[in-house]
Protein backbone atom coordinates (compact mmCIF):
# COMPACT_ATOMS: atom_id res chain seq x y z
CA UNK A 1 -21.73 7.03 5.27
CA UNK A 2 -19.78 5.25 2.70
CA UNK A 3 -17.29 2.57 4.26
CA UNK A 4 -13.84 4.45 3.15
CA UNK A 5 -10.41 2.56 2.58
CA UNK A 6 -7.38 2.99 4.74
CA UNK A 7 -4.90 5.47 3.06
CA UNK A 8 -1.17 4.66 3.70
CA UNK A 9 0.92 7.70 2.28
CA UNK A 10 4.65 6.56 0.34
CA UNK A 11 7.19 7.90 1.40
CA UNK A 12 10.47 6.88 -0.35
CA UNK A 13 13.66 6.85 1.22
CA UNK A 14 15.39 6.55 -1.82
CA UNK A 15 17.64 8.30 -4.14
CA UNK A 16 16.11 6.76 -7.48
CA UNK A 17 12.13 6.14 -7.28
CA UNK A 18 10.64 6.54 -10.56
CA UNK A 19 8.61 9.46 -9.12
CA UNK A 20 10.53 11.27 -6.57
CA UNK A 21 13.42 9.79 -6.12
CA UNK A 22 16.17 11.80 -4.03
CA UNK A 23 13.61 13.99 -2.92
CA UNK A 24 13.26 12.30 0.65
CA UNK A 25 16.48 10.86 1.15
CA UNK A 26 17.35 12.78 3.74
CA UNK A 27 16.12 12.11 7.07
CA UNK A 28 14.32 15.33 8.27
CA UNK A 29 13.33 15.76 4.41
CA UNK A 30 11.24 12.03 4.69
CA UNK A 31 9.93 12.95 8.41
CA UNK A 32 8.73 16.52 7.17
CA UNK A 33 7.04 14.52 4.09
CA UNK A 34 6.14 11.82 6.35
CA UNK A 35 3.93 14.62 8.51
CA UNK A 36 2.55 16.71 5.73
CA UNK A 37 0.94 13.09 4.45
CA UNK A 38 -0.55 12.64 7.94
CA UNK A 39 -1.75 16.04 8.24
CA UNK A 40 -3.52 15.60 4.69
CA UNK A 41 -5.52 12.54 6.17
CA UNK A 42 -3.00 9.25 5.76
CA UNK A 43 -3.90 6.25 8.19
CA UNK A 44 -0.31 5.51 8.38
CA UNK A 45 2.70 6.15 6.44
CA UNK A 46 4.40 3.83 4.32
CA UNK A 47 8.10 3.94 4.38
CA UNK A 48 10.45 2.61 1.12
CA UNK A 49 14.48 2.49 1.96
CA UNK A 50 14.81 1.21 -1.43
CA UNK A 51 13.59 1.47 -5.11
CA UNK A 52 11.94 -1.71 -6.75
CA UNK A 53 11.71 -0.72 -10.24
CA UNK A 54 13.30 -2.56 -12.99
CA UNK A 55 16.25 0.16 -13.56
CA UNK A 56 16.96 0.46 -9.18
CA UNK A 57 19.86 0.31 -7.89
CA UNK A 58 20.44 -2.26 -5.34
CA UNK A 59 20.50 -1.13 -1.75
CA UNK A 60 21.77 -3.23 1.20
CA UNK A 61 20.01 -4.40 4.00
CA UNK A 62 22.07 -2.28 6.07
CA UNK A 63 21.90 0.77 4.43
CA UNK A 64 17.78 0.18 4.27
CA UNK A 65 17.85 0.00 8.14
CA UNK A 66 20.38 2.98 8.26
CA UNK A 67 17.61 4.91 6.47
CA UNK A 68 14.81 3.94 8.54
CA UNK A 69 15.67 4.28 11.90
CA UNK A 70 15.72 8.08 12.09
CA UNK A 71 12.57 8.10 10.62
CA UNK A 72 10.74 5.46 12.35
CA UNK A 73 12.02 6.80 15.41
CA UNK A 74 10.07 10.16 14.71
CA UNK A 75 6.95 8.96 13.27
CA UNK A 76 6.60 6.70 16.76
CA UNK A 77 7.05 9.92 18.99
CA UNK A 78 4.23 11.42 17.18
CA UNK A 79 1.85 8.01 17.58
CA UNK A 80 1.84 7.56 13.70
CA UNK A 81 0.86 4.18 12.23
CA UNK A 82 3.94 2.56 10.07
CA UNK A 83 5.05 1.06 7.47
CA UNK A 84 8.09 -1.12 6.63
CA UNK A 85 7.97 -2.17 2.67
CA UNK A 86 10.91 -3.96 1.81
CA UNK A 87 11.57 -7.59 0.58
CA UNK A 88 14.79 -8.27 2.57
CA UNK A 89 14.68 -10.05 5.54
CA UNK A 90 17.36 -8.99 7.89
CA UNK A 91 15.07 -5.47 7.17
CA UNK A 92 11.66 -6.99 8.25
CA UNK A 93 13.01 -8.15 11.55
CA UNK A 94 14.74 -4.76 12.18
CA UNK A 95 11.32 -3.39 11.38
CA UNK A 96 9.78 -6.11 13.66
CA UNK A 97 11.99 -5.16 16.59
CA UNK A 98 10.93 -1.78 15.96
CA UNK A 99 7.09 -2.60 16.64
CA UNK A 100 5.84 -1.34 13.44
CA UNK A 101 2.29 -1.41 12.45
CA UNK A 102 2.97 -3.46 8.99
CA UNK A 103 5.20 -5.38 7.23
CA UNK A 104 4.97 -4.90 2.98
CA UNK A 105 6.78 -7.45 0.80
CA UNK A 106 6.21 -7.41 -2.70
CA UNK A 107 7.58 -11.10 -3.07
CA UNK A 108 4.57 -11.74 -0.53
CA UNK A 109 7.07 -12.95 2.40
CA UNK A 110 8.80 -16.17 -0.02
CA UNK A 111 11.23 -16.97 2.88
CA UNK A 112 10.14 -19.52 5.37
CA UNK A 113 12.99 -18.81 7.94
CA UNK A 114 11.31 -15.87 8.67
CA UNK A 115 7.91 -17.59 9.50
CA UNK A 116 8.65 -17.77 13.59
CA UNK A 117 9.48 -14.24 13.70
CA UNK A 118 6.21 -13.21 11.65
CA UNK A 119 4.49 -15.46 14.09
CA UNK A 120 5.51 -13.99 17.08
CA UNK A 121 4.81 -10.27 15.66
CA UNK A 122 2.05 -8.22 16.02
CA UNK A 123 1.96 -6.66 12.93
CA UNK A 124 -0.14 -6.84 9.73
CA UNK A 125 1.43 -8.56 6.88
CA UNK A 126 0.50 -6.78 3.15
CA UNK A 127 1.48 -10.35 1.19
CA UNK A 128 1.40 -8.55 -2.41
CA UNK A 129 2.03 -10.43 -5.72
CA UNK A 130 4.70 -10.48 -8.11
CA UNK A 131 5.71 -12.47 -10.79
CA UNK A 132 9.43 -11.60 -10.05
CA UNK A 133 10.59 -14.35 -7.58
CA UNK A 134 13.15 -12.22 -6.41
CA UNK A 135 14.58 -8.73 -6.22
CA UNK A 136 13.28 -5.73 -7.92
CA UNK A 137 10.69 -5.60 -10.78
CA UNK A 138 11.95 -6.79 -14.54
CA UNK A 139 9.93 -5.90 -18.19
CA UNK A 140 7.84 -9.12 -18.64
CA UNK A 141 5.58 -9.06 -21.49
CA UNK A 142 2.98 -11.70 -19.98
CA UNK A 143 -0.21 -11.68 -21.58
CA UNK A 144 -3.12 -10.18 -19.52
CA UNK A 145 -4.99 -13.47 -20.23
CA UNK A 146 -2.35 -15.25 -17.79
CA UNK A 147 -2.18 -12.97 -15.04
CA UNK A 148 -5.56 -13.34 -13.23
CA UNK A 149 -4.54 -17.24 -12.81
CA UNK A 150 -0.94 -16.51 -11.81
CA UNK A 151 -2.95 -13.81 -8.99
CA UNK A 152 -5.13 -16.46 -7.99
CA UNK A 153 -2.63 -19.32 -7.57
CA UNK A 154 -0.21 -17.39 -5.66
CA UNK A 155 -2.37 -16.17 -2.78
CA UNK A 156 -3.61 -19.80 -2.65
CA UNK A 157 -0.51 -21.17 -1.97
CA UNK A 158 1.41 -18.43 0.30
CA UNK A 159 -1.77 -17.98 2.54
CA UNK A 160 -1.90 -21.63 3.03
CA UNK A 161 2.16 -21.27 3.87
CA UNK A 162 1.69 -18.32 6.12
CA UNK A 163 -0.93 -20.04 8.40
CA UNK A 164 0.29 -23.31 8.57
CA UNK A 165 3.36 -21.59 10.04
CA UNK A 166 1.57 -20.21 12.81
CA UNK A 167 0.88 -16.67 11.47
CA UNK A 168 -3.06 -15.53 12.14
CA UNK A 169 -5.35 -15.13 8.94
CA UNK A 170 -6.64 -12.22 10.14
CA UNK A 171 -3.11 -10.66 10.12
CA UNK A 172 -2.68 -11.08 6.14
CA UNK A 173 -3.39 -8.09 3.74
CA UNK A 174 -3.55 -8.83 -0.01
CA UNK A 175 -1.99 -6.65 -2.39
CA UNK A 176 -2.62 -8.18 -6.13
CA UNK A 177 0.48 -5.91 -7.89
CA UNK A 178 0.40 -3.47 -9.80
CA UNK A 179 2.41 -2.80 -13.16
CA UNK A 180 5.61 -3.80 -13.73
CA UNK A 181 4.49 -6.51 -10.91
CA UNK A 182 2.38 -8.00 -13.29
CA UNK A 183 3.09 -7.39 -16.38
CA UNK A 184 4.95 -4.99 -19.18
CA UNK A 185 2.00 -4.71 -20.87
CA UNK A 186 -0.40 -2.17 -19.57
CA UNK A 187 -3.67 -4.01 -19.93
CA UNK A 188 -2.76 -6.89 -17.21
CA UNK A 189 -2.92 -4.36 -14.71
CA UNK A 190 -6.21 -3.00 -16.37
CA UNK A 191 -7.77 -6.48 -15.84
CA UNK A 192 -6.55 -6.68 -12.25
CA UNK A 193 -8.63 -3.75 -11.44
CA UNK A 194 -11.35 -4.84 -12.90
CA UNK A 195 -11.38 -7.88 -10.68
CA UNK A 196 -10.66 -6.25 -7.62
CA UNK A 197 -14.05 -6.90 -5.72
CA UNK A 198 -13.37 -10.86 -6.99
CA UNK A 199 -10.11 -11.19 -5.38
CA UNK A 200 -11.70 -10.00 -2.26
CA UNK A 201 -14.62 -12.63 -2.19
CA UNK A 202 -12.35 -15.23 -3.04
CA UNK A 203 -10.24 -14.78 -0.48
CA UNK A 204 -12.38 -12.71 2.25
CA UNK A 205 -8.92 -11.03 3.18
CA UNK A 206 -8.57 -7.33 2.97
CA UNK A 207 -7.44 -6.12 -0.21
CA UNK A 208 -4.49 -3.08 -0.79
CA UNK A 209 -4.07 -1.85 -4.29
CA UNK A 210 -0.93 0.96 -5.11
CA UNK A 211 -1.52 2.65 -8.69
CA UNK A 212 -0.27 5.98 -7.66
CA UNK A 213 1.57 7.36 -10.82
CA UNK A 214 2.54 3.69 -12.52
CA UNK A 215 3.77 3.61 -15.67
CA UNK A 216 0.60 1.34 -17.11
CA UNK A 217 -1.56 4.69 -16.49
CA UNK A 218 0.40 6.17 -18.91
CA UNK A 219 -1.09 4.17 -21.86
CA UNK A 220 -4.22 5.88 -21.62
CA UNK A 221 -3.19 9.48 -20.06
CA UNK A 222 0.30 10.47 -21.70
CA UNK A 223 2.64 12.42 -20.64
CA UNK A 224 5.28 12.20 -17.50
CA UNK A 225 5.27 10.70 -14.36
CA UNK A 226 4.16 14.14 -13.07
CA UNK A 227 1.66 13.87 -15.30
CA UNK A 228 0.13 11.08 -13.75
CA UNK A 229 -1.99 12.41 -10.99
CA UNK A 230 -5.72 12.42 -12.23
CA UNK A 231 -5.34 9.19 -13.67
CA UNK A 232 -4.58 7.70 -10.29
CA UNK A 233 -7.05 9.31 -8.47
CA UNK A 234 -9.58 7.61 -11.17
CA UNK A 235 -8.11 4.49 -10.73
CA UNK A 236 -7.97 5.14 -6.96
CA UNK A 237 -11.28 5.82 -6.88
CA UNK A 238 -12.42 2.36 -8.99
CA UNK A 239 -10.50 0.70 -6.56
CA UNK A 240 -12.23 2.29 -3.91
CA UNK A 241 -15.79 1.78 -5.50
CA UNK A 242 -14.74 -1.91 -5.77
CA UNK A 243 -14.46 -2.28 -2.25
CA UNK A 244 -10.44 -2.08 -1.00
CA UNK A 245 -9.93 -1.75 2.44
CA UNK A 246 -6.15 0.31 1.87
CA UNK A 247 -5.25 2.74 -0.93
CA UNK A 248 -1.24 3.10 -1.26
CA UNK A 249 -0.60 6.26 -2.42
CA UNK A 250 1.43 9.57 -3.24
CA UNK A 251 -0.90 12.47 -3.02
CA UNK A 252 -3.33 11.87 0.02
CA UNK A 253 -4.97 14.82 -0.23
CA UNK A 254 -5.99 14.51 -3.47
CA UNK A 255 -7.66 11.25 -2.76
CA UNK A 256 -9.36 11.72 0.72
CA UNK A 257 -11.02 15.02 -0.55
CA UNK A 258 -11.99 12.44 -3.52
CA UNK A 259 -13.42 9.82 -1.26
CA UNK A 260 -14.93 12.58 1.28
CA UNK A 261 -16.85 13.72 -1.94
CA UNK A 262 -18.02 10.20 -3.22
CA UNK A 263 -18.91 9.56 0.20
CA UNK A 264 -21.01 12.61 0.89
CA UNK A 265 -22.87 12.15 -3.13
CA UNK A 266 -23.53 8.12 -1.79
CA UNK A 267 -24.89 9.49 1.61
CA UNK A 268 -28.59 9.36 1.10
CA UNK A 269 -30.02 9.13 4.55
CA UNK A 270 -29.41 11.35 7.55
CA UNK A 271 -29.78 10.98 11.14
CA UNK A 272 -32.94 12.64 12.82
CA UNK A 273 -32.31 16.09 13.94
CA UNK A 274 -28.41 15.90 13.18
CA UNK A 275 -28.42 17.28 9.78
CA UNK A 276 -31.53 19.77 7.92
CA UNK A 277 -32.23 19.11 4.71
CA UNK A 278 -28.94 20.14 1.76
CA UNK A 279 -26.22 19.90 4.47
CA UNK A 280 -23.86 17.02 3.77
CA UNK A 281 -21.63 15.37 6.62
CA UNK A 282 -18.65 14.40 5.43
CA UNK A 283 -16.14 12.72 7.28
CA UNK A 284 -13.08 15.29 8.22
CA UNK A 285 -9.78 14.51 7.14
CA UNK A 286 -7.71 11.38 9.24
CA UNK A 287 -4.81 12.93 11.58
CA UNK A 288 -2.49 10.95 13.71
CA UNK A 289 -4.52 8.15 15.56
CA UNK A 290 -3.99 5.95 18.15
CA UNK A 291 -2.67 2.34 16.96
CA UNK A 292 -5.05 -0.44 17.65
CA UNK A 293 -3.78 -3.68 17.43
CA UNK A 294 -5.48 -5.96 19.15
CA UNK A 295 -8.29 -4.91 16.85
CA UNK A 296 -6.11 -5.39 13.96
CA UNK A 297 -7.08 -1.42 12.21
CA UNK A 298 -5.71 1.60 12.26
């Protein structure tokens, strides 16, 4: 059977995400979303109190952790894994203090006063690239040619920073950026992809790539955000081929009945006397599962 990524479902807490923004606000609106995603086969779920794109609003830590806590506090009755994405620090220890399952940053965790407490956690750590320093994401027109250096330098340098402050290799989870991360112009983000399997011999870390509905896909598909869905499940799906270990994404249905399918077209050996000839097994769709962290997966 073909080895299949991890699938962490987005939800967004917000009132302005480029995609669905306002729709999950609410509390009992984001927990309701929150368990759809895990019924449709998400490994955990991924929870946003606050929009990064260039034209967010700023939110306050306080407000972020105001969001959460209902939610979090849900998701952990049922046993789901979680989590946190936000770049603010008095958020990541709230989240820390919570005992979720990861910590996403899309500065890639800049702030070294924040090193013990990482250290002590138990979570994973998705260090993702940016070339923002700070805040939310801005229009940069860098040429693609740049970016692969930029991708390469920065992981050199804040996994270097990470360990030598204590904080476990095995804990860190690369996310290269996607978009508006890397670059106004579409084909940066193009070239990432391409390089995906690279960046994960380079560094042997496990990689995490988000696509689902960025703007960049609309240079080759047109049409709205809504629009966008078949072009991320083919990028999805490259990303997959390439060899990712997580999938961030919007629609997990859509991409674990794409990955059960690739999976059961790559299976070409069966075990003895477990499946005749023209059956397929295909692994079933992930529910809720047990956290494992002294394994370090899901």
């Amino acid at each position: 059977m073909t080895r299949q990524p991890h699938l962490l479902g987005i939800v967004n807490i917000t009132a302005d995400s480029f995609s669905d923004g306002g729709r999950f606000l609410d509390a009992r609106a984001a927990i309701a979303q929150a368990e759809r995603l895990l019924d449709h086969g998400a490994d955990a779920i991924d929870l946003g109190p606050a929009s990064s794109h260039p034209d967010a609003a700023p939110v306050s830590a306080n407000e972020e952790m105001r969001r959460l806590e209902p939610v979090i506090d849900a998701l952990q009755v049922r046993g789901a894994a979680i989590s946190v994405d936000s770049f603010l620090p008095e958020t990541q220890r709230f989240a820390i203090a919570r005992d979720v399952d990861y910590l996403n940053d899309i500065h890639g965790f800049p702030h070294a006063s924040l090193y013990p407490d990482l250290a002590r956690a138990h979570c994973q750590l998705i260090v993702m690239h940016a070339v923002q320093a700070q805040g939310i994401a801005t229009r940069e027109a860098l040429p693609a040619a740049e970016i692969w250096g930029r991708v390469l330098d920065f992981f050199e340098r804040r996994i270097g920073a990470l360990v030598r402050a204590g904080i476990a290799r095995e804990r860190l989870i690369l996310d290269p950026g996607m978009g508006f991360f890397l670059s106004s112009r579409p084909e940066a983000s193009f070239l990432v992809l391409r390089r995906l399997g690279e960046l994960r011999r380079t560094f042997d870390l496990p990689v995490l790539v988000s696509v689902s509905r960025k703007s960049f896909l609309r240079a080759v598909a047109g049409g709205s955000v809504t629009d966008l869905g078949p072009a991320t499940l083919a990028a999805e799906l490259h990303a997959a081929a390439s060899g990712v270990d997580y999938i961030r994404t919007h629609d997990v249905r859509a991409l674990r009945d794409a990955l059960n399918v690739r999976a059961a077209i790559n299976q070409t050996e069966t075990r003895k006397g477990e499946t005749a000839p023209g059956d397929i097994a295909v692994s079933s769709a992930s529910r809720t599962r047990p956290r494992e962290r002294d394994e370090g997966t899901l």
